[in-house]
PDB file of N, CA and C in Angstrom:
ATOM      1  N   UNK A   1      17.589  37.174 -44.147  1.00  0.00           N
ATOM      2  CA  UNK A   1      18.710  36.983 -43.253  1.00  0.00           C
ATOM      3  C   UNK A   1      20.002  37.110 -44.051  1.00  0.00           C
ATOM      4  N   UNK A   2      21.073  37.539 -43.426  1.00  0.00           N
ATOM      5  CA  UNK A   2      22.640  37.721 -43.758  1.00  0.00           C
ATOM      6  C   UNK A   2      23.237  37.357 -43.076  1.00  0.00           C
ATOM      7  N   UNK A   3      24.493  36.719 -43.357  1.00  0.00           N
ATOM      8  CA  UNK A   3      25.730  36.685 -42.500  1.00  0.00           C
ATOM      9  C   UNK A   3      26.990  37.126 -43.082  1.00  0.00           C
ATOM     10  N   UNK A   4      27.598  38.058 -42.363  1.00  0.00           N
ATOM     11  CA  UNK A   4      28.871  38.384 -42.314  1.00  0.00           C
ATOM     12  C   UNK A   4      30.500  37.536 -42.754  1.00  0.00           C
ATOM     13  N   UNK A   5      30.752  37.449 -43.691  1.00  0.00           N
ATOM     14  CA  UNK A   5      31.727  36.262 -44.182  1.00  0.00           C
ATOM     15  C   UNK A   5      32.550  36.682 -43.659  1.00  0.00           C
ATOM     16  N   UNK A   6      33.182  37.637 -42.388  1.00  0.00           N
ATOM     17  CA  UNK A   6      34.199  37.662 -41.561  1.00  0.00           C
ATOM     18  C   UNK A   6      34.208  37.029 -40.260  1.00  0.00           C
ATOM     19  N   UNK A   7      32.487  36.544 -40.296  1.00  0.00           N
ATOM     20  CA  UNK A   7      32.396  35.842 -39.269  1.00  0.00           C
ATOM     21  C   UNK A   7      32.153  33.982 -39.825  1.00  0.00           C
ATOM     22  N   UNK A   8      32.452  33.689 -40.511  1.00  0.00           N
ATOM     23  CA  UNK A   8      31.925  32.131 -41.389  1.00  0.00           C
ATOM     24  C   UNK A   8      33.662  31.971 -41.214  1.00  0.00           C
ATOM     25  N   UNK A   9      33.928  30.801 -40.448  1.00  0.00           N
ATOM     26  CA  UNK A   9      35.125  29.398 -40.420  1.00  0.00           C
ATOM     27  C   UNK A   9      35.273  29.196 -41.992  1.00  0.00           C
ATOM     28  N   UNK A  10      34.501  28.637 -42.561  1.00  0.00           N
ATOM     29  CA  UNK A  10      34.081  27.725 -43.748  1.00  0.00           C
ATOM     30  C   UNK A  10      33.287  27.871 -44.063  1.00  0.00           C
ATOM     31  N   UNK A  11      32.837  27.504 -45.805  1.00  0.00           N
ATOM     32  CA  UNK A  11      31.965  27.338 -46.227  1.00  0.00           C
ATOM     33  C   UNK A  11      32.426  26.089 -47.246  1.00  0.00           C
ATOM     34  N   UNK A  12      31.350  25.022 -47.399  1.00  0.00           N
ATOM     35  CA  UNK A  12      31.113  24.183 -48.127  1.00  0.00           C
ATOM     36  C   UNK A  12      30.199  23.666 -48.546  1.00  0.00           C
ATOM     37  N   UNK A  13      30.375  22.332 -49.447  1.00  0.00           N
ATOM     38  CA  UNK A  13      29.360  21.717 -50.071  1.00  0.00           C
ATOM     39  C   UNK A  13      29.554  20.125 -49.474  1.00  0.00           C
ATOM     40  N   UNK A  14      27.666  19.982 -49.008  1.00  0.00           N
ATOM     41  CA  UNK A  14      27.287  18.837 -47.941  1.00  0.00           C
ATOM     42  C   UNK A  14      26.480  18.005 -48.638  1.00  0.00           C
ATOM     43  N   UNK A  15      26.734  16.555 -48.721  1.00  0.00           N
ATOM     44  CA  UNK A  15      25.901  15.714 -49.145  1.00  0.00           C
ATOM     45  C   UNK A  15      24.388  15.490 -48.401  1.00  0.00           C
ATOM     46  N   UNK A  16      23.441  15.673 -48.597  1.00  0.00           N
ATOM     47  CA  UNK A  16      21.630  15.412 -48.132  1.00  0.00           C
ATOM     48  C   UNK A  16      21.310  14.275 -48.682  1.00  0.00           C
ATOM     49  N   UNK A  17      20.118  13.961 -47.615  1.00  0.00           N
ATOM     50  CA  UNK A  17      19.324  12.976 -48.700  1.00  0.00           C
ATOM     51  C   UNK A  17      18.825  13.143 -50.117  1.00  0.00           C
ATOM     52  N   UNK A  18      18.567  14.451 -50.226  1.00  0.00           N
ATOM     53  CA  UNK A  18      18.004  14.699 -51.076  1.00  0.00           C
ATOM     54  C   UNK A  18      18.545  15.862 -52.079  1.00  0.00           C
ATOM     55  N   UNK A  19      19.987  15.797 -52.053  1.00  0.00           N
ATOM     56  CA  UNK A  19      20.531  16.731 -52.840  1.00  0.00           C
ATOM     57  C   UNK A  19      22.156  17.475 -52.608  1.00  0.00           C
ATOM     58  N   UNK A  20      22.083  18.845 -52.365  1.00  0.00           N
ATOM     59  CA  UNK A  20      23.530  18.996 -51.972  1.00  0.00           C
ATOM     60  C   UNK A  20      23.316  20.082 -51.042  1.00  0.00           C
ATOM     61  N   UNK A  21      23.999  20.744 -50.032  1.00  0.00           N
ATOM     62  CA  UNK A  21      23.539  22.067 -49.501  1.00  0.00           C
ATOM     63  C   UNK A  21      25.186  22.432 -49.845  1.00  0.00           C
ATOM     64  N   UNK A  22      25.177  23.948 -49.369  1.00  0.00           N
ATOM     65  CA  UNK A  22      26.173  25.055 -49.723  1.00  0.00           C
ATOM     66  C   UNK A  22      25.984  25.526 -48.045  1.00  0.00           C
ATOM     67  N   UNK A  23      26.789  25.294 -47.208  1.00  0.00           N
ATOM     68  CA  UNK A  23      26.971  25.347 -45.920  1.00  0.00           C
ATOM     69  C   UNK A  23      27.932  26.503 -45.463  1.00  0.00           C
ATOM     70  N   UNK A  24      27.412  27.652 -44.605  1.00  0.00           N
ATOM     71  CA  UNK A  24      28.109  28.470 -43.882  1.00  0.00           C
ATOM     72  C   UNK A  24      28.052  27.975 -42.839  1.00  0.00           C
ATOM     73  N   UNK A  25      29.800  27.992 -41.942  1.00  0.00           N
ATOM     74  CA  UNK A  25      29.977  27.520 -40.777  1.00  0.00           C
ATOM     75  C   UNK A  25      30.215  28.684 -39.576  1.00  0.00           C
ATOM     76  N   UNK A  26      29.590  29.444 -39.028  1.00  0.00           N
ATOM     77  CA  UNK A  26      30.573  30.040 -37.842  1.00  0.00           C
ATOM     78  C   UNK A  26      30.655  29.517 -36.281  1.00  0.00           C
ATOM     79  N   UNK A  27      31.223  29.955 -35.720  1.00  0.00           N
ATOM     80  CA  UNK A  27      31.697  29.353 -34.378  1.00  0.00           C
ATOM     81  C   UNK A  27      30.259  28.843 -33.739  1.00  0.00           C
ATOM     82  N   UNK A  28      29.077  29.180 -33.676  1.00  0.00           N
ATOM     83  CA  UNK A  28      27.926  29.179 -32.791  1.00  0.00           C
ATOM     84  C   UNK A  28      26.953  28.049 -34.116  1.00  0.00           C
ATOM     85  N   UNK A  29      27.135  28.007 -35.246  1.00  0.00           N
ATOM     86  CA  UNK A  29      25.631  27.548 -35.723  1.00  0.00           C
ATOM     87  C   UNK A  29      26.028  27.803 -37.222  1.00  0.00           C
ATOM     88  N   UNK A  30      25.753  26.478 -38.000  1.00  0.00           N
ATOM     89  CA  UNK A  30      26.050  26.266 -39.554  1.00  0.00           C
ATOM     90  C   UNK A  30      24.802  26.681 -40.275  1.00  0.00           C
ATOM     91  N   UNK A  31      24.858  27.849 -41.621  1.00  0.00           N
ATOM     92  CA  UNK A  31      23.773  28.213 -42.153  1.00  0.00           C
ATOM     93  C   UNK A  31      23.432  27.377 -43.448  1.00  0.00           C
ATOM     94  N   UNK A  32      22.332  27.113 -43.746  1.00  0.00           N
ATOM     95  CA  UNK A  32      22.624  26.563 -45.163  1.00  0.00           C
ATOM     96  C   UNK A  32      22.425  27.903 -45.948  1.00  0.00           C
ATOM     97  N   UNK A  33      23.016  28.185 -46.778  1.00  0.00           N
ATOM     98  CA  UNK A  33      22.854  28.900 -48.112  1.00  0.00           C
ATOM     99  C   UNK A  33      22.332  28.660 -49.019  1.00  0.00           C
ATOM    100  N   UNK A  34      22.485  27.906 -49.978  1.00  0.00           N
ATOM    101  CA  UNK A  34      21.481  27.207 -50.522  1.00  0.00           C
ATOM    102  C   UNK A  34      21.532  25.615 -50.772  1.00  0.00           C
ATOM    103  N   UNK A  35      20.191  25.320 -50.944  1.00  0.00           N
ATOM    104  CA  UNK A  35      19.953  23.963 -51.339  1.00  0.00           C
ATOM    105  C   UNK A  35      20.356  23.805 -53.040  1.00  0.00           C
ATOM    106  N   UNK A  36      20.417  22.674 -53.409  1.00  0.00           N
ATOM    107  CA  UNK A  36      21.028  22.350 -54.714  1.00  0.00           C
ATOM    108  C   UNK A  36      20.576  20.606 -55.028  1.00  0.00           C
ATOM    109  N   UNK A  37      20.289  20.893 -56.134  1.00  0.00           N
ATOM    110  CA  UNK A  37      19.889  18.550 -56.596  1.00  0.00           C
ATOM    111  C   UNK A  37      20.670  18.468 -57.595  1.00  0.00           C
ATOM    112  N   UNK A  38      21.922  18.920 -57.449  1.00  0.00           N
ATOM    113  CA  UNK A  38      23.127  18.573 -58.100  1.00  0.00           C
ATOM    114  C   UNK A  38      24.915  19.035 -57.575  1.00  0.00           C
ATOM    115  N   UNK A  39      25.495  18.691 -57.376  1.00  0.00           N
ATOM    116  CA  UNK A  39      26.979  18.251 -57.075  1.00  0.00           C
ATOM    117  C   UNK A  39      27.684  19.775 -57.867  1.00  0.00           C
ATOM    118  N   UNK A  40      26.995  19.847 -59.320  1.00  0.00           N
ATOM    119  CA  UNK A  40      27.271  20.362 -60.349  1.00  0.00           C
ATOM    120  C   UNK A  40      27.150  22.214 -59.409  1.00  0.00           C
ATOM    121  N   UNK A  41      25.670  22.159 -59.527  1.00  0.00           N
ATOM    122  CA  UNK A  41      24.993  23.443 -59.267  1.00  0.00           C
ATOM    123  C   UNK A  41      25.626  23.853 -57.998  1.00  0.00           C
ATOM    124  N   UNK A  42      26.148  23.221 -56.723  1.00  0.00           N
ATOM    125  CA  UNK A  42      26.306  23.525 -55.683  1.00  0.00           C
ATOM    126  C   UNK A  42      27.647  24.112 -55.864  1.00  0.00           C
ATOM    127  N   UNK A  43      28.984  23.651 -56.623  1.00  0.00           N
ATOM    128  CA  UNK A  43      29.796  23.544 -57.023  1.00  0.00           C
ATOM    129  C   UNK A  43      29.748  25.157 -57.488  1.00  0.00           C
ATOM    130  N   UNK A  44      28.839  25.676 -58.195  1.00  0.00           N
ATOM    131  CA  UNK A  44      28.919  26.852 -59.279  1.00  0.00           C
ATOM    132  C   UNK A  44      28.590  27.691 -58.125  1.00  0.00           C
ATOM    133  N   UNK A  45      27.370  27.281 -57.266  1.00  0.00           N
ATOM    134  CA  UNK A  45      26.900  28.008 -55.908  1.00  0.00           C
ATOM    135  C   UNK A  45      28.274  28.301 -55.527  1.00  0.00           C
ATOM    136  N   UNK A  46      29.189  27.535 -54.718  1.00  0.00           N
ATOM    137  CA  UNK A  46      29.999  27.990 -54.078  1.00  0.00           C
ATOM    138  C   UNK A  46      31.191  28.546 -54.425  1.00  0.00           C
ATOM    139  N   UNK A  47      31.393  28.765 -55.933  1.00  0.00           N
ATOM    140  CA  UNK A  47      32.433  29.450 -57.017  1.00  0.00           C
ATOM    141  C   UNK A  47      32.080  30.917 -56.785  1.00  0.00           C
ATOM    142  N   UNK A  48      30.625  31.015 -56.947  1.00  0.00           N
ATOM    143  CA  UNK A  48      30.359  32.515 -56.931  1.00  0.00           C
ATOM    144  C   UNK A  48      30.255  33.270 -56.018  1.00  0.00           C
ATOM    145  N   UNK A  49      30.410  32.731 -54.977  1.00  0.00           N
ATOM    146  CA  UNK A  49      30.494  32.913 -52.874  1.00  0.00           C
ATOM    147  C   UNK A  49      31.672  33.101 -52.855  1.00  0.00           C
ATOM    148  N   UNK A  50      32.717  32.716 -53.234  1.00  0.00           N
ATOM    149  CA  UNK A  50      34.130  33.007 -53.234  1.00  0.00           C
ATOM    150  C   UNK A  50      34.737  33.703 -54.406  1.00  0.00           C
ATOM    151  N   UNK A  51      33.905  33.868 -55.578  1.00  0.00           N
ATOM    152  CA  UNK A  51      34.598  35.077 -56.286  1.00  0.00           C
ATOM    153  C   UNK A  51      33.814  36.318 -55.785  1.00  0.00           C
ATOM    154  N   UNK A  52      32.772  36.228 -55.027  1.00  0.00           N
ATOM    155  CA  UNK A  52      32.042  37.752 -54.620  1.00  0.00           C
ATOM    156  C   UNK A  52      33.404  37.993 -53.642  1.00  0.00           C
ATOM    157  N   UNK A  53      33.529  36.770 -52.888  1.00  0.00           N
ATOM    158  CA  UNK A  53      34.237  37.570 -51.471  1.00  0.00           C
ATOM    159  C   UNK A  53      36.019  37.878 -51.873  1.00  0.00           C
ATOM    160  N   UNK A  54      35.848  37.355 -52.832  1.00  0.00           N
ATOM    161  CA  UNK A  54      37.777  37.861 -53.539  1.00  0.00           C
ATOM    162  C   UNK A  54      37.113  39.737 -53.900  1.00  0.00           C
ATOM    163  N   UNK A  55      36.099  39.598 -54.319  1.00  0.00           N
ATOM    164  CA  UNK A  55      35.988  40.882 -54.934  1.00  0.00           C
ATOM    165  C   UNK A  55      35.871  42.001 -53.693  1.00  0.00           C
ATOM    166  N   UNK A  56      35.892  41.834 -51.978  1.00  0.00           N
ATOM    167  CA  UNK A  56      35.470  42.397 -51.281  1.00  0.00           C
ATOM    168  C   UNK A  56      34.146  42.216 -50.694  1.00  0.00           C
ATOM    169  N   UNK A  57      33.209  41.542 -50.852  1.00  0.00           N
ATOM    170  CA  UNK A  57      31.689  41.690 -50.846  1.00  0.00           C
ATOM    171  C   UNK A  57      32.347  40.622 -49.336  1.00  0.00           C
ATOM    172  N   UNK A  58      31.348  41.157 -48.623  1.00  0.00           N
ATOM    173  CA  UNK A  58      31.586  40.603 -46.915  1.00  0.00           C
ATOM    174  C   UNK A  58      30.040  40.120 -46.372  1.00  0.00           C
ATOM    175  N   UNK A  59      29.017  40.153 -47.148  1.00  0.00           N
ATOM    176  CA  UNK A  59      27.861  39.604 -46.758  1.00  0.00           C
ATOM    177  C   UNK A  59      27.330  38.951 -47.713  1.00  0.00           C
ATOM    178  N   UNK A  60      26.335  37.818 -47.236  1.00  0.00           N
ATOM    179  CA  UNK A  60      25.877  36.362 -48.219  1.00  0.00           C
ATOM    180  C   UNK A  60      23.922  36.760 -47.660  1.00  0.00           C
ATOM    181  N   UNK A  61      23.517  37.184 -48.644  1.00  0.00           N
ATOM    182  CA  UNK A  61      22.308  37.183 -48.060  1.00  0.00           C
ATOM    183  C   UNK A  61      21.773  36.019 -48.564  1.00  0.00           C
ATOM    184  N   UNK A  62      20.609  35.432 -47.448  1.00  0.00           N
ATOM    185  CA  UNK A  62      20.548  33.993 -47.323  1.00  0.00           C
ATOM    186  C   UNK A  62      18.951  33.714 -47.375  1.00  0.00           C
TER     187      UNK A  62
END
């Protein structure tokens, strides 16, 4: 699966019971991207989601 980062509100990082998720939001339904068992890792997750999409890259395959 993919989603279109022209169609994602937001993306962030969500506290779990059991760790951290990396959350795509669009208008209809939030994706997780990935799971993470650190604050740290999710953090780097979502650095590299936003330097792909500075670079142009418009899809997050998931």
């Amino acid at each position: 699966m993919a989603i279109n980062t022209q169609q994602v509100i937001r993306i962030y990082v969500k506290k779990v019971f059991d760790g951290y998720e990396v959350i795509g939001e669009t208008l209809d339904h939030l994706y997780t991207i990935k799971k993470c068992t650190t604050r740290v890792k999710a953090g780097e997750t979502l650095e590299k989601i936003l330097s792909q999409y500075d670079r142009g890259q418009r899809v997050i395959e998931l």
